[in-house]
C-alpha atoms as a PDB file:
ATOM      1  CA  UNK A   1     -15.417 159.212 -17.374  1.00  0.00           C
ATOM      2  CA  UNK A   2     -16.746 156.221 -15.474  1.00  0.00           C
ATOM      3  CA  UNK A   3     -19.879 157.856 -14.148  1.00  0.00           C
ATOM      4  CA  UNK A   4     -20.715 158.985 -17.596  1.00  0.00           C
ATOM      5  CA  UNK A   5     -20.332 155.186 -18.882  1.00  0.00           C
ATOM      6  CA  UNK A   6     -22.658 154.403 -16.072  1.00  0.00           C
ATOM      7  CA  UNK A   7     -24.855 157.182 -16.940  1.00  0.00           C
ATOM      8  CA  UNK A   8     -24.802 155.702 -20.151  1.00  0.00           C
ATOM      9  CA  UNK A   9     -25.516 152.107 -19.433  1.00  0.00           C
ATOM     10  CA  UNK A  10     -28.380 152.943 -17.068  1.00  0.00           C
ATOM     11  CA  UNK A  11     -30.276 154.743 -19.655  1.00  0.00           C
ATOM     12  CA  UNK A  12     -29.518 152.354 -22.696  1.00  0.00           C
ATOM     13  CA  UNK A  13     -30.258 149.321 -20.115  1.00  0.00           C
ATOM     14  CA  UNK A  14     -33.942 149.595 -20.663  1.00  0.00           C
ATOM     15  CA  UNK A  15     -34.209 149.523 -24.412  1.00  0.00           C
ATOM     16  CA  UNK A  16     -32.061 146.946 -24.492  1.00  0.00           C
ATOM     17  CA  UNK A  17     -34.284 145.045 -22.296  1.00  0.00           C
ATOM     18  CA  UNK A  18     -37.226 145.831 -24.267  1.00  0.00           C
ATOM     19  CA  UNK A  19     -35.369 145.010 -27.505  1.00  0.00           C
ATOM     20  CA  UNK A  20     -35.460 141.665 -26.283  1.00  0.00           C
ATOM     21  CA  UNK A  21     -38.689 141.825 -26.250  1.00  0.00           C
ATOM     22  CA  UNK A  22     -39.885 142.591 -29.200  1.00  0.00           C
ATOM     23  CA  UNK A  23     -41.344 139.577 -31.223  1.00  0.00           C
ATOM     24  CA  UNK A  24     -39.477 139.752 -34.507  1.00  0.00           C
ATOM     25  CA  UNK A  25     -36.228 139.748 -32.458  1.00  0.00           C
ATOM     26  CA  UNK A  26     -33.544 138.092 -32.838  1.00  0.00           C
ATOM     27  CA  UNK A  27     -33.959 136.997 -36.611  1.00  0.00           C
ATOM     28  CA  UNK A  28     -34.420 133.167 -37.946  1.00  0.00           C
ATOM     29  CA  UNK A  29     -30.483 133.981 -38.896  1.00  0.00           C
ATOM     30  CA  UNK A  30     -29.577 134.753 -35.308  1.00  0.00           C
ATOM     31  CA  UNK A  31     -31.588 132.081 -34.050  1.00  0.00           C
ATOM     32  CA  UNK A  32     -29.957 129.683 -36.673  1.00  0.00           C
ATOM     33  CA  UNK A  33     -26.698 130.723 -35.621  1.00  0.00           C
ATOM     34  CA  UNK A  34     -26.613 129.835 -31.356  1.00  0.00           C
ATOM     35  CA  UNK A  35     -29.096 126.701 -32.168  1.00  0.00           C
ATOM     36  CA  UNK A  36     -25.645 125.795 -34.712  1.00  0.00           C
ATOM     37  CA  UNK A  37     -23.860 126.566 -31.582  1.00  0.00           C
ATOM     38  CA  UNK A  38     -25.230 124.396 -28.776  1.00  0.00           C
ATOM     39  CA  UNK A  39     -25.879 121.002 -27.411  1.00  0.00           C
ATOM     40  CA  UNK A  40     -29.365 121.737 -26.201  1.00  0.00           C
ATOM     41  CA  UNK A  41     -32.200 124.221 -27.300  1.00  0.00           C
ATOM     42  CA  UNK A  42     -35.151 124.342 -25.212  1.00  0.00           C
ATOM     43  CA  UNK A  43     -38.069 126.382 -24.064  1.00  0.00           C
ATOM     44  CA  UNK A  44     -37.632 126.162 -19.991  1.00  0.00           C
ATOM     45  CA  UNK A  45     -40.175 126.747 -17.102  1.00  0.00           C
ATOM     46  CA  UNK A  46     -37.728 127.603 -13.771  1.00  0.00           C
ATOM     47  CA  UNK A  47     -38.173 126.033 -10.621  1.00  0.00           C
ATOM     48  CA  UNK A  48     -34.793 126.576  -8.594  1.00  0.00           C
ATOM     49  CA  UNK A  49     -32.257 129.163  -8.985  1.00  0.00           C
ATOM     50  CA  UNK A  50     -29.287 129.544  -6.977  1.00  0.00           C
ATOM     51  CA  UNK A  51     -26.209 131.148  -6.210  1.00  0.00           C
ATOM     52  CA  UNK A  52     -23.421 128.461  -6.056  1.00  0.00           C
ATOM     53  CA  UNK A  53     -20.226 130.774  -6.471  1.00  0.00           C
ATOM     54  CA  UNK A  54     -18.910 134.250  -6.239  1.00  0.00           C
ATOM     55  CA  UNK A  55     -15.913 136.063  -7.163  1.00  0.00           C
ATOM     56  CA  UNK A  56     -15.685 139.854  -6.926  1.00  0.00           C
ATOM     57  CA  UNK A  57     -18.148 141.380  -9.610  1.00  0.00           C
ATOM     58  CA  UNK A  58     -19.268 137.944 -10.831  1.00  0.00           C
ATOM     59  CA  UNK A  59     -21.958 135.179  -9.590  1.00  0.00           C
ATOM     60  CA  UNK A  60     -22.188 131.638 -10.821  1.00  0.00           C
ATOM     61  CA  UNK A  61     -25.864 130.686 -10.720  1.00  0.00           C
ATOM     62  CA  UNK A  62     -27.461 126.951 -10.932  1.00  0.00           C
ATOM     63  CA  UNK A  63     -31.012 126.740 -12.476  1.00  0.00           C
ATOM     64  CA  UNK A  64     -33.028 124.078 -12.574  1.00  0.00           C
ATOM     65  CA  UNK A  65     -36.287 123.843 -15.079  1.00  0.00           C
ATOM     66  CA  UNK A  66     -38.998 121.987 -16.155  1.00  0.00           C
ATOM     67  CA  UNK A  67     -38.337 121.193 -20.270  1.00  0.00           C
ATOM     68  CA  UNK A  68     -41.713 122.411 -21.776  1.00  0.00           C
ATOM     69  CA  UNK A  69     -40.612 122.210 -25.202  1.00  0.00           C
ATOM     70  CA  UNK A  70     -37.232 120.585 -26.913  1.00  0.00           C
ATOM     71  CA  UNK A  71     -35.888 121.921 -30.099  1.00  0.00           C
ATOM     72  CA  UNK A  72     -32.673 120.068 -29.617  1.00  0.00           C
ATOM     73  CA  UNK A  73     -30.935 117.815 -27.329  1.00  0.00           C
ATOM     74  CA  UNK A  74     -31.516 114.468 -25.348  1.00  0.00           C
ATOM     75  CA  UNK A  75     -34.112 116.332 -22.924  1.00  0.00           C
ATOM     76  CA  UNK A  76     -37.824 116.229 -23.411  1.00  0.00           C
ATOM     77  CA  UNK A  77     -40.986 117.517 -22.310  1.00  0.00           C
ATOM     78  CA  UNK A  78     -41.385 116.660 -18.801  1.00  0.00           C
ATOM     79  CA  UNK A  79     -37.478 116.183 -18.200  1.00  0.00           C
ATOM     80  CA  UNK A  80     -35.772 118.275 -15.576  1.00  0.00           C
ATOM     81  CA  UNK A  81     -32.683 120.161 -16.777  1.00  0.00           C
ATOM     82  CA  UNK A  82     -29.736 121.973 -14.613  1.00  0.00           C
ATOM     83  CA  UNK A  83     -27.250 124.769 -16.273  1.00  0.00           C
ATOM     84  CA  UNK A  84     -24.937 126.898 -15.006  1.00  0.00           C
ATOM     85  CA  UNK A  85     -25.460 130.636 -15.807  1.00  0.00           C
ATOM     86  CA  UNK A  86     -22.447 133.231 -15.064  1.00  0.00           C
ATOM     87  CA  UNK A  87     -23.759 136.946 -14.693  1.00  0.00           C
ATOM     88  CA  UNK A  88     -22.699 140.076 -12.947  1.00  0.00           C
ATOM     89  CA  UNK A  89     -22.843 140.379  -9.389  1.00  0.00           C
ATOM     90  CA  UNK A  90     -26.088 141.799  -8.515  1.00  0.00           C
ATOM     91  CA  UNK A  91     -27.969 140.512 -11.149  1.00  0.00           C
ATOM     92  CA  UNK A  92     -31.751 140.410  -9.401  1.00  0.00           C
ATOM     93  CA  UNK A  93     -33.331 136.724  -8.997  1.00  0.00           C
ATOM     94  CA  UNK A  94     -36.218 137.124 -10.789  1.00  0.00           C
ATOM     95  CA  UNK A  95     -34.071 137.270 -13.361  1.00  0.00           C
ATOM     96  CA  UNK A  96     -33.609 133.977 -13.122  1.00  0.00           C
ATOM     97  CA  UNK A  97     -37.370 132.936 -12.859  1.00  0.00           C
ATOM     98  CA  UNK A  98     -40.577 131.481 -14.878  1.00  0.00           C
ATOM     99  CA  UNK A  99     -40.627 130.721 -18.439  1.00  0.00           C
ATOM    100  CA  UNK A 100     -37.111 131.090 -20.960  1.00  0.00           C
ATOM    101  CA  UNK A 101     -35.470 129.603 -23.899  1.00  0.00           C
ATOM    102  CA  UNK A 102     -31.911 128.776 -23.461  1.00  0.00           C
ATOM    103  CA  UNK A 103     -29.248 127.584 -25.539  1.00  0.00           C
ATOM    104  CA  UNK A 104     -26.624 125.038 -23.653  1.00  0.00           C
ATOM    105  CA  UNK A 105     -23.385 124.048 -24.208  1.00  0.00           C
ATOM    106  CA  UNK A 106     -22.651 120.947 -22.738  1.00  0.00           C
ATOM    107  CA  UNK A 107     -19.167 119.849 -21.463  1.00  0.00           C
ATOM    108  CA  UNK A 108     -17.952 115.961 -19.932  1.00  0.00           C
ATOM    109  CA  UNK A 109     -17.170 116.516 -15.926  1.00  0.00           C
ATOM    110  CA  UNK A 110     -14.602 113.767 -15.705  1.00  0.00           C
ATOM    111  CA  UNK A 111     -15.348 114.126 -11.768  1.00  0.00           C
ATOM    112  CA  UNK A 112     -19.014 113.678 -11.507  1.00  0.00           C
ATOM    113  CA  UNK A 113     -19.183 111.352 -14.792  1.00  0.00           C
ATOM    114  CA  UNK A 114     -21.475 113.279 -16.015  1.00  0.00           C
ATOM    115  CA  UNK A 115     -22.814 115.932 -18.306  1.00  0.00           C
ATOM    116  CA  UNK A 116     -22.812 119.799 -17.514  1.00  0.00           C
ATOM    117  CA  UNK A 117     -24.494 121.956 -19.153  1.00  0.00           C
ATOM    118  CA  UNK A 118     -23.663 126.174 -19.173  1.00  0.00           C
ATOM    119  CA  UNK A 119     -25.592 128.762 -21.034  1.00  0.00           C
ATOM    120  CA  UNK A 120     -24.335 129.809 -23.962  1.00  0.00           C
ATOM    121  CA  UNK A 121     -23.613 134.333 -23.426  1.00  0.00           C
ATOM    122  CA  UNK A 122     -26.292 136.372 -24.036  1.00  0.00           C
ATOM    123  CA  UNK A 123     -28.807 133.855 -25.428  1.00  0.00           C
ATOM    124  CA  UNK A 124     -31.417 133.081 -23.121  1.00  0.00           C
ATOM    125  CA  UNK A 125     -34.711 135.141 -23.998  1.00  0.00           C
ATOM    126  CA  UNK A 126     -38.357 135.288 -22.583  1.00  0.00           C
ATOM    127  CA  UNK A 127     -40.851 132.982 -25.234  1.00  0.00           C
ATOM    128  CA  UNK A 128     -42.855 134.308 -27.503  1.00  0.00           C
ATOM    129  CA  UNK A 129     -44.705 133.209 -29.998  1.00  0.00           C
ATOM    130  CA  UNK A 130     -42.732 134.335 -32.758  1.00  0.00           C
ATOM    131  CA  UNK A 131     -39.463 133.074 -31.027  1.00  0.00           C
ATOM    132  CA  UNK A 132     -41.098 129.699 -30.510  1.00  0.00           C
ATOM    133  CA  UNK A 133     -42.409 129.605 -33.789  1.00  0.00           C
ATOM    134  CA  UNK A 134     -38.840 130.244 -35.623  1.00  0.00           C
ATOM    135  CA  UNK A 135     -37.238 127.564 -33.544  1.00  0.00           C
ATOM    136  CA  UNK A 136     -40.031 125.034 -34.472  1.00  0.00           C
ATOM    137  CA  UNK A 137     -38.690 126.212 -37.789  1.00  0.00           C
ATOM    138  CA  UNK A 138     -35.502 125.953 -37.532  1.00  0.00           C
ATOM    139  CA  UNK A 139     -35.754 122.121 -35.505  1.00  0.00           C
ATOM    140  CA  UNK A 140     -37.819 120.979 -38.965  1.00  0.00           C
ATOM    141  CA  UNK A 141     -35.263 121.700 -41.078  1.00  0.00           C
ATOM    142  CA  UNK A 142     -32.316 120.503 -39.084  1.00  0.00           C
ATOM    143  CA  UNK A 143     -34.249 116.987 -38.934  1.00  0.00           C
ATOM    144  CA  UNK A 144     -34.914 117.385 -42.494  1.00  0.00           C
ATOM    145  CA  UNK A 145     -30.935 117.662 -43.266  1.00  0.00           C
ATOM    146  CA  UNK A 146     -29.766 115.054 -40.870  1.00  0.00           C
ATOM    147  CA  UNK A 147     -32.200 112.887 -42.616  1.00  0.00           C
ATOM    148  CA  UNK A 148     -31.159 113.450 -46.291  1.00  0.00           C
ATOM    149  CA  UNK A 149     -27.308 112.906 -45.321  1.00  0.00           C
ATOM    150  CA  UNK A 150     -27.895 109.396 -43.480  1.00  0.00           C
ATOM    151  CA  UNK A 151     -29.822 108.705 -46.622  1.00  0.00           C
ATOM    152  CA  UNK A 152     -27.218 109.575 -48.867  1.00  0.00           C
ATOM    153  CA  UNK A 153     -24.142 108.073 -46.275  1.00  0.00           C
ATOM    154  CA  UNK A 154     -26.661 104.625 -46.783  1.00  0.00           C
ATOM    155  CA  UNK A 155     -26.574 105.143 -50.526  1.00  0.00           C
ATOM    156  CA  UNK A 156     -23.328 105.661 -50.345  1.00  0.00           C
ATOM    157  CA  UNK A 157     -22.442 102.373 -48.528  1.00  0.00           C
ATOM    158  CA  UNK A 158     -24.878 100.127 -50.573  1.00  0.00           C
ATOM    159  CA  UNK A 159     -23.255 101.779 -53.746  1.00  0.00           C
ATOM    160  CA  UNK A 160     -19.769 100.462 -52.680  1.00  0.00           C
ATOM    161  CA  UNK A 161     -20.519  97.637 -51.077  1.00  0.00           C
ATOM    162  CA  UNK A 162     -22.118  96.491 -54.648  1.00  0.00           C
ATOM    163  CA  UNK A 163     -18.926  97.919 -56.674  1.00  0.00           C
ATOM    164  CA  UNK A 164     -17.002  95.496 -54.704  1.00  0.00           C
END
């Protein structure tokens, strides 16, 4: 039974791979859904990837990048960004190398006084244009809605402060 869910796995691997590919994936919904999900959005250029822990059948891996484009977050073009990114033992380097979009949770260390930031499961993807282009998307209209509800939280105020 195992060797056929192996046998299984290594022949769906690659068109799963290449489904990730594919510019119309994941939809503006799916997209809508992590970016809803996460501290920090951004299209990433790696520079540093590195095993920092190991338990049996599991690696804990700490990337650095270069931010090349923000869709959400404190960090900017230019700005250096660390993660932490959990995968299966085994999982290649290159993996872990040139250009990705990733979707961070972020989480207080108490100990270091400082933020850390982990990739949210199964969302980083290569760019592409169409990936970029729904983000861009999707960061317009998030803007566009925290706009209109400071608006209406400052007519709100000025409406009571004048009832009073």
């Amino acid at each position: 039974m195992r060797a056929l869910i192996i046998m299984a796995l290594t022949v769906l691997a690659p068109f799963c791979v290449a489904a990730q590919d594919k510019e119309e994936w994941p939809s503006l919904a799916y997209l809508r859904s992590d970016y809803k999900a996460v501290s920090v959005v951004a299209h990433i250029r790696i520079r540093e990837a590195k095993i920092t822990n190991r338990i049996p059948g599991y690696e804990n891996w700490r990337i650095r990048g270069e931010v090349l484009e923000s869709f959400k977050g404190k960090f900017r073009k230019g700005n250096v960004i660390e993660y932490f990114h959990g995968a299966e033992a085994g999982f290649p380097q290159r993996f872990f190398a040139g250009e990705k979009i990733v979707f961070l949770l972020s989480e207080y260390d108490k100990q270091a006084s400082a933020m850390r930031y982990s990739v949210l499961e199964n969302s980083s993807l290569p760019p592409t244009p169409g990936r970029l282009s729904k983000l861009r998307v999707i960061k317009r209209k998030a803007l566009s809605a925290k706009r209109e509800a400071q608006s209406a939280k400052r007519k709100a105020r000025s409406a009571k402060r004048e009832a009073s």
